[in-house]
Protein backbone atom coordinates (compact mmCIF):
# COMPACT_ATOMS: atom_id res chain seq x y z
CA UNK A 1 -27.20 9.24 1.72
CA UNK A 2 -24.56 8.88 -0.61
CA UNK A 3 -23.67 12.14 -1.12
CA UNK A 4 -20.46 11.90 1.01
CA UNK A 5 -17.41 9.77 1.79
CA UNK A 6 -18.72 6.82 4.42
CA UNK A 7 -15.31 4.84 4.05
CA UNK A 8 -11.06 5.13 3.80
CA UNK A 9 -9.52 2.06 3.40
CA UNK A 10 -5.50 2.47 4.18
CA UNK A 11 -3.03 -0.10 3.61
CA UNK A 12 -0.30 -0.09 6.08
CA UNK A 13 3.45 -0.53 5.10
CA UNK A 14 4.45 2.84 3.76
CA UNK A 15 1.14 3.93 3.60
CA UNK A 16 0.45 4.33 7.50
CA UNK A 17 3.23 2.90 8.73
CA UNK A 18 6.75 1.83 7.67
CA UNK A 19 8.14 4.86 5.69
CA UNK A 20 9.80 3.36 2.48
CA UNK A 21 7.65 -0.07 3.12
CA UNK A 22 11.54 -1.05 4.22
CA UNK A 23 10.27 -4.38 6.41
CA UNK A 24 8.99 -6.13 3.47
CA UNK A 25 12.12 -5.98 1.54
CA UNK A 26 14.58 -6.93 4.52
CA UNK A 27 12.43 -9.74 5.54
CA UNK A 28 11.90 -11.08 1.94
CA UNK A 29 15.73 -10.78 1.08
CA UNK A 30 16.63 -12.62 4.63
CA UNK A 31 14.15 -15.47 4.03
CA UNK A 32 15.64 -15.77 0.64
CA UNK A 33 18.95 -16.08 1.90
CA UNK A 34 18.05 -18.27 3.92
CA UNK A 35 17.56 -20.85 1.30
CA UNK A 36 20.91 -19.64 0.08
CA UNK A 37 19.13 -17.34 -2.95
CA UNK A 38 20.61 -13.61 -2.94
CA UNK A 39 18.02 -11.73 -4.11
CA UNK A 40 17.81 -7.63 -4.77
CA UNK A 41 16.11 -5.28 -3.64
CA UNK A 42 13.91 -4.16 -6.89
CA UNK A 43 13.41 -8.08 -7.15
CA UNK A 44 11.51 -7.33 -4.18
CA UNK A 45 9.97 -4.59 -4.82
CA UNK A 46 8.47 -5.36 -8.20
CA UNK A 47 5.95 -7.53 -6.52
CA UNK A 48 5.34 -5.43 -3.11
CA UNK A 49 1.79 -4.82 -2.17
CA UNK A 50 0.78 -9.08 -2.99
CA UNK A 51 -0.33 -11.46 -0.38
CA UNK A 52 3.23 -12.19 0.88
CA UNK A 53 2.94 -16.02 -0.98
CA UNK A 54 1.53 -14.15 -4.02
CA UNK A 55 4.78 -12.35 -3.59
CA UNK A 56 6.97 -15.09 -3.70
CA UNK A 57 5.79 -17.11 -6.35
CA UNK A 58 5.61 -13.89 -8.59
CA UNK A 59 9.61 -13.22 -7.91
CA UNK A 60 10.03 -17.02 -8.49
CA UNK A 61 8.66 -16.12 -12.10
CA UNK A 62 11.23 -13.36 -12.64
CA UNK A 63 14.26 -14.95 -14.61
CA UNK A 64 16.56 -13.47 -12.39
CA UNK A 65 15.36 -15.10 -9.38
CA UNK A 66 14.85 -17.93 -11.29
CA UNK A 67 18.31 -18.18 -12.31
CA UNK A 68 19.60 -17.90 -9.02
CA UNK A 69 17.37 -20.45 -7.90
CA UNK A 70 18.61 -22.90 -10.32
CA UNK A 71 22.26 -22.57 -9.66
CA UNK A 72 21.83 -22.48 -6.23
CA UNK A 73 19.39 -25.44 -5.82
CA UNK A 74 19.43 -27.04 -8.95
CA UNK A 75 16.33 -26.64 -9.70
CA UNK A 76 13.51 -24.24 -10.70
CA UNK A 77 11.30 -23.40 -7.97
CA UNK A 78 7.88 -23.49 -7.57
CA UNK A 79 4.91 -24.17 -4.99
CA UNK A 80 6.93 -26.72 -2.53
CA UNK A 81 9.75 -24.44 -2.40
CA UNK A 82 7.13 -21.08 -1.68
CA UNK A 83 5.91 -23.25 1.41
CA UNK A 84 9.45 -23.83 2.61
CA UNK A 85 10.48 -20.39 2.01
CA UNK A 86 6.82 -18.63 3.58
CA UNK A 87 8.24 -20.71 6.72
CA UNK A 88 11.48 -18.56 7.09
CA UNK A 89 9.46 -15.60 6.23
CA UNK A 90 6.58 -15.14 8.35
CA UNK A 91 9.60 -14.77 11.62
CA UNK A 92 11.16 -12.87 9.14
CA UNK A 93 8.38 -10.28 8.52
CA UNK A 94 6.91 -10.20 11.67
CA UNK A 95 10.23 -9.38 13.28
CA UNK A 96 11.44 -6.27 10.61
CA UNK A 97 7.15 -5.17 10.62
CA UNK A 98 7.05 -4.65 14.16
CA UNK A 99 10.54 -2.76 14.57
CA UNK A 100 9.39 -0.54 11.17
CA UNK A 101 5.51 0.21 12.92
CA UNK A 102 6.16 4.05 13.31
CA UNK A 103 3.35 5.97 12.12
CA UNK A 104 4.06 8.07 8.88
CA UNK A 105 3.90 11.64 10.20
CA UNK A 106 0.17 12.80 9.40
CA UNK A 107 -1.47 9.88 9.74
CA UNK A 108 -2.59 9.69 13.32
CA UNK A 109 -4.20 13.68 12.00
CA UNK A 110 -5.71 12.16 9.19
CA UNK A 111 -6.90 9.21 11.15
CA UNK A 112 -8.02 11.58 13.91
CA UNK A 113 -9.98 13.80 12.06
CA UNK A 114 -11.84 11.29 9.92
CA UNK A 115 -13.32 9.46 12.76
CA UNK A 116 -14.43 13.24 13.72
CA UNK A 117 -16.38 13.66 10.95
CA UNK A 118 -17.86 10.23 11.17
CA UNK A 119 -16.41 8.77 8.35
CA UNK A 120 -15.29 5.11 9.13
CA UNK A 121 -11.54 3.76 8.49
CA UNK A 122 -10.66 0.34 7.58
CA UNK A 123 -7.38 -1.32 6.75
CA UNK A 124 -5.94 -4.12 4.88
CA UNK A 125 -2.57 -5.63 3.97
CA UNK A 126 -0.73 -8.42 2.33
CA UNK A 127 1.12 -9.21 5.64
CA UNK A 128 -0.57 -12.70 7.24
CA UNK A 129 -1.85 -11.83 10.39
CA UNK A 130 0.78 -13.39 12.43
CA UNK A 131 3.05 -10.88 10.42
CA UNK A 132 0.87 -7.96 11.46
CA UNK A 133 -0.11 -8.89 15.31
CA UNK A 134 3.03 -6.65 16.78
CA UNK A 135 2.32 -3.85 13.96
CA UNK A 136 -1.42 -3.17 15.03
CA UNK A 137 -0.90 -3.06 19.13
CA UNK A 138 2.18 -0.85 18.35
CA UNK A 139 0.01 1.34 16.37
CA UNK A 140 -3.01 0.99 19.16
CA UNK A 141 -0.33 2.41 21.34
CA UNK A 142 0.13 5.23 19.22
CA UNK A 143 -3.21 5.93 18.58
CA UNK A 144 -3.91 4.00 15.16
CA UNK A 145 -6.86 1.66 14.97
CA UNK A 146 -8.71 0.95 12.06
CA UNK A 147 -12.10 -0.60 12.87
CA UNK A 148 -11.26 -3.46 10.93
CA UNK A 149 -8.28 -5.01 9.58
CA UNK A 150 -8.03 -7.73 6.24
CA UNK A 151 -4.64 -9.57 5.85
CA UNK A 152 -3.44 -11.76 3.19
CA UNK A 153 -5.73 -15.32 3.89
CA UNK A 154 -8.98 -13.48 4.99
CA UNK A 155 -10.31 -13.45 1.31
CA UNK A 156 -9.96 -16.35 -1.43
CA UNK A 157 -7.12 -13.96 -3.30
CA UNK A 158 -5.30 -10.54 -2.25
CA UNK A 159 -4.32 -7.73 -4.30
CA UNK A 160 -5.05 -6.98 -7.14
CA UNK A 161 -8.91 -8.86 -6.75
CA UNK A 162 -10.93 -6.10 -5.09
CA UNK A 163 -12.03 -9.15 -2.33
CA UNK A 164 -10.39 -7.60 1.01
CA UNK A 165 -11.93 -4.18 0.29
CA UNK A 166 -15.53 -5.41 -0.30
CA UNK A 167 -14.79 -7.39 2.56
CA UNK A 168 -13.89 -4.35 5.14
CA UNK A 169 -17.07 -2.75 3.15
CA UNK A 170 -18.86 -5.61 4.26
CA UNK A 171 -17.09 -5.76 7.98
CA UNK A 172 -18.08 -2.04 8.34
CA UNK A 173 -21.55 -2.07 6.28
CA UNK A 174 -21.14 0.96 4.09
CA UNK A 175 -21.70 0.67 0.54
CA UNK A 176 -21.89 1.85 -2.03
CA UNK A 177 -18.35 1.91 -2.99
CA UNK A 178 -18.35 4.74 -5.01
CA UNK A 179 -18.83 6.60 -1.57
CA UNK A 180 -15.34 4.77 -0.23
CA UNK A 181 -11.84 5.42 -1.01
CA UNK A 182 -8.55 3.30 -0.96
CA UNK A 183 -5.74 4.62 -0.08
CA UNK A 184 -2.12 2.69 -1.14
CA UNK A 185 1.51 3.22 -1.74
CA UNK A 186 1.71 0.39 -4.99
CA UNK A 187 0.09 0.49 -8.03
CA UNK A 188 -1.07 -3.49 -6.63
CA UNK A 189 -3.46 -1.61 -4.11
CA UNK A 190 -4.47 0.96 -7.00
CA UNK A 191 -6.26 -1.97 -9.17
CA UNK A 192 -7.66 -3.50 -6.51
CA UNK A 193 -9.60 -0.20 -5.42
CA UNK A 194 -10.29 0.46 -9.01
CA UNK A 195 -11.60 -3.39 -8.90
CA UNK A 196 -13.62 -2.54 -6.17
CA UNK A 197 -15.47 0.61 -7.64
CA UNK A 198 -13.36 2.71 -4.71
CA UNK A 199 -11.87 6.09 -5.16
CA UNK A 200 -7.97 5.48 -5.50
CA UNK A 201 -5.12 7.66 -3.75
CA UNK A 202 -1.66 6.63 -4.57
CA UNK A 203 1.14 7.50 -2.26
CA UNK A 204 4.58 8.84 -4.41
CA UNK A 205 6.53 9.50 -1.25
CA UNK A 206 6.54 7.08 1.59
CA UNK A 207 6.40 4.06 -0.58
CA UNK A 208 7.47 1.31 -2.21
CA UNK A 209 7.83 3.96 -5.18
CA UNK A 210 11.07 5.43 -3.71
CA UNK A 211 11.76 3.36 -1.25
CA UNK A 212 13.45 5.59 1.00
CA UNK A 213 13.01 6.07 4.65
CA UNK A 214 11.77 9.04 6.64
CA UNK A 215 15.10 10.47 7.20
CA UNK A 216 16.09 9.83 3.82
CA UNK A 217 13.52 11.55 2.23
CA UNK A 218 13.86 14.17 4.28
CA UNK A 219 17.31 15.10 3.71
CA UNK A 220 16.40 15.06 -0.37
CA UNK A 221 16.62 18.62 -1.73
CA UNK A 222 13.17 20.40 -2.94
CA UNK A 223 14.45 20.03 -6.50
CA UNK A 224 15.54 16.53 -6.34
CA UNK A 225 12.30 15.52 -4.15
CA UNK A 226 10.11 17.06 -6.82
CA UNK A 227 11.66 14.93 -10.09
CA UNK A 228 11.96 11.54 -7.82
CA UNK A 229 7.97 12.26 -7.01
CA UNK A 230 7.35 13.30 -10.27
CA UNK A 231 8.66 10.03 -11.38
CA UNK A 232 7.21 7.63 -8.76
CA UNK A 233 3.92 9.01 -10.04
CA UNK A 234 3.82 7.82 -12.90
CA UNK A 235 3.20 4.00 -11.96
CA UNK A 236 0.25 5.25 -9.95
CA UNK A 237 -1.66 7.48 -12.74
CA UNK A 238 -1.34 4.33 -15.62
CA UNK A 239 -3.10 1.63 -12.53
CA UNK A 240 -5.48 4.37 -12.72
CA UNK A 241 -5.48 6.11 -9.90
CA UNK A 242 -7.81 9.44 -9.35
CA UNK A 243 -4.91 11.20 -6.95
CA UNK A 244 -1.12 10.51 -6.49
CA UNK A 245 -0.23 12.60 -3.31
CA UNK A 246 3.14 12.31 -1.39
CA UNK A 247 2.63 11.26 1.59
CA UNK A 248 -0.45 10.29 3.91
CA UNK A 249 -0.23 14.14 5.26
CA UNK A 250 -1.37 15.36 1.88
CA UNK A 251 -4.76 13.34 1.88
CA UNK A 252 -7.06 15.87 3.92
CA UNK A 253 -7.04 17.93 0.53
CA UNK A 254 -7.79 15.14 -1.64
CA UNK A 255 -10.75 14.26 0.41
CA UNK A 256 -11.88 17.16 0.06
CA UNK A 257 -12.01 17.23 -3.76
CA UNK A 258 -13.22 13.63 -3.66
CA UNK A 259 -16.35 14.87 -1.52
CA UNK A 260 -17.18 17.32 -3.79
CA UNK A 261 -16.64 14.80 -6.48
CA UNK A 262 -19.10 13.04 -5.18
CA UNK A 263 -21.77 15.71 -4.44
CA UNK A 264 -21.34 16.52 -8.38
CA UNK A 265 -22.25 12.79 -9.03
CA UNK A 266 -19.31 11.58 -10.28
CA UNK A 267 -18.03 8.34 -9.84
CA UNK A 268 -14.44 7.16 -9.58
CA UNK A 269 -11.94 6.33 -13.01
CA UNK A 270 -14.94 8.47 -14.33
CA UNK A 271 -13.74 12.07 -13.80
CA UNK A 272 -10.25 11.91 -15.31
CA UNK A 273 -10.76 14.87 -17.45
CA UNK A 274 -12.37 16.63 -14.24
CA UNK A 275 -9.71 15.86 -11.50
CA UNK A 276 -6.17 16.80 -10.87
CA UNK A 277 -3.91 13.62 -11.30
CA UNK A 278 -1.28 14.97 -9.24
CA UNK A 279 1.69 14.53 -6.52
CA UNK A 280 1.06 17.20 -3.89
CA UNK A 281 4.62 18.47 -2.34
CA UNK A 282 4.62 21.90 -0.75
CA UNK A 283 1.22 22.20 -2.24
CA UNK A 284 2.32 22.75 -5.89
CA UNK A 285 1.28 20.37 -8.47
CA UNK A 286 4.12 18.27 -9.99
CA UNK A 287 3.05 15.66 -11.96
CA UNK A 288 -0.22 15.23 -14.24
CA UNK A 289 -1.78 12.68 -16.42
């Protein structure tokens, strides 16, 4: 049968958990400064959604970093200094991951109510997995557990290559992919499920988009919430992606247009002209391609 979705494959920082993906940044800005490098936070952010040594070396190619580097070590860096630096920040990260584990709102629902309808739900991340250990038994206590989980060393490259999702196809034996979908809050995890043949879902809202956390985005007027999502979408829709939705909650609709997708026989990237490339918020359309 492959009439139907089999698979959704959720990243996890601001995605499922983490809203704002806020752990990445601290930890990457404390292991930096650590080596005496001040470093911002869209230096950070550029790169988010990368194996977390992916990550590194691509902010030690921004000239900014660079720069800083260089007057602060006296010297460019490159693969020696990533290995010193991944040794302050896998502490780092697995300290700020496990005090940001929360669950989104909506996604223990949306987790929930796909393993109802027998679809299966698989994860992966660019957090090592000593980064992630704390995150997934916090989120096993509150109800959250994919049936498998890919970190950053589990396939020959992360994000963008499409290897961890064929992977957690492989771990979960549904194929073909055209059947699964990937669900991620940077445009990173958007290739790499276009890569992979997968539907793609980008999240606006809870993200590395905005960068804000729950309470934060809360408090944001309709008005002003609407233009910063209309924005954040925009990253999303040019990596391709079929849906940009605001947060995890929104997805239940989407998967509902993707299954009928499917039963019409089309295939993912393939229906652009077909499906609504839109941010969900208060279920009005804000943003299309």
């Amino acid at each position: 049968m492959t009439n139907k979705i089999k698979a959704v494959f959720f990243d996890w920082a601001g995605t499922m958990v983490d809203f704002g993906s806020r752990a990445p940044v601290m930890a990457m800005q404390s292991a930096f400064l650590a080596c005496g490098v001040e470093v911002s936070e869209a230096s950070v952010r550029a790169h988010m959604g990368k194996a977390k040594r992916d990550h590194v070396m691509s902010m030690f190619a921004d000239e900014d970093v660079s720069s800083r580097w260089m007057k602060a070590k006296g010297s460019h860096p490159g693969d020696a200094e990533a290995d010193a630096l991944m040794i302050e920040l896998e502490p780092a990260m697995a300290r700020e991951a496990a005090k940001a584990s929360k669950l989104i709102p909506g996604g223990k629902m949306v987790f929930d109510g796909l393993i109802a309808s027998g679809i299966q739900v698989g994860s992966s991340t660019g957090y090592t997995h000593t980064m992630m250990a704390e995150v997934v038994r916090l989120a096993a206590d509150q109800g959250y557990h994919p049936q498998t989980i890919l970190c950053a060393g589990d396939t020959s490259e992360g994000r963008p290559a499409p290897f961890m999702l064929w992977q957690a196809m492989i771990n979960l034996g549904v194929w073909p992919a055209r059947t699964c979908v990937a669900v991620d809050d940077a445009p990173v995890g958007i290739l790499a499920g276009r890569e992979a043949g997968m539907w793609t879902v980008g999240l606006a809202g809870s993200g590395n988009a905005l960068g804000l956390d729950e309470a934060a985005y809360d408090a944001l007027d309709p008005k002003t919430r609407t233009e910063k999502l209309k924005a954040a979408s925009v990253s999303f829709v040019e990596a391709g992606a079929d849906f940009v939705i605001a947060t995890i909650a929104d997805l239940p609709g989407v998967l509902g247009s993707i299954q009928a997708a499917i039963a019409k026989g089309l295939t993912p990237g393939g229906a652009a002209s077909l499906l609504d490339h839109s941010v969900t918020g208060q279920s009005k359309a804000l943003a299309q391609k």
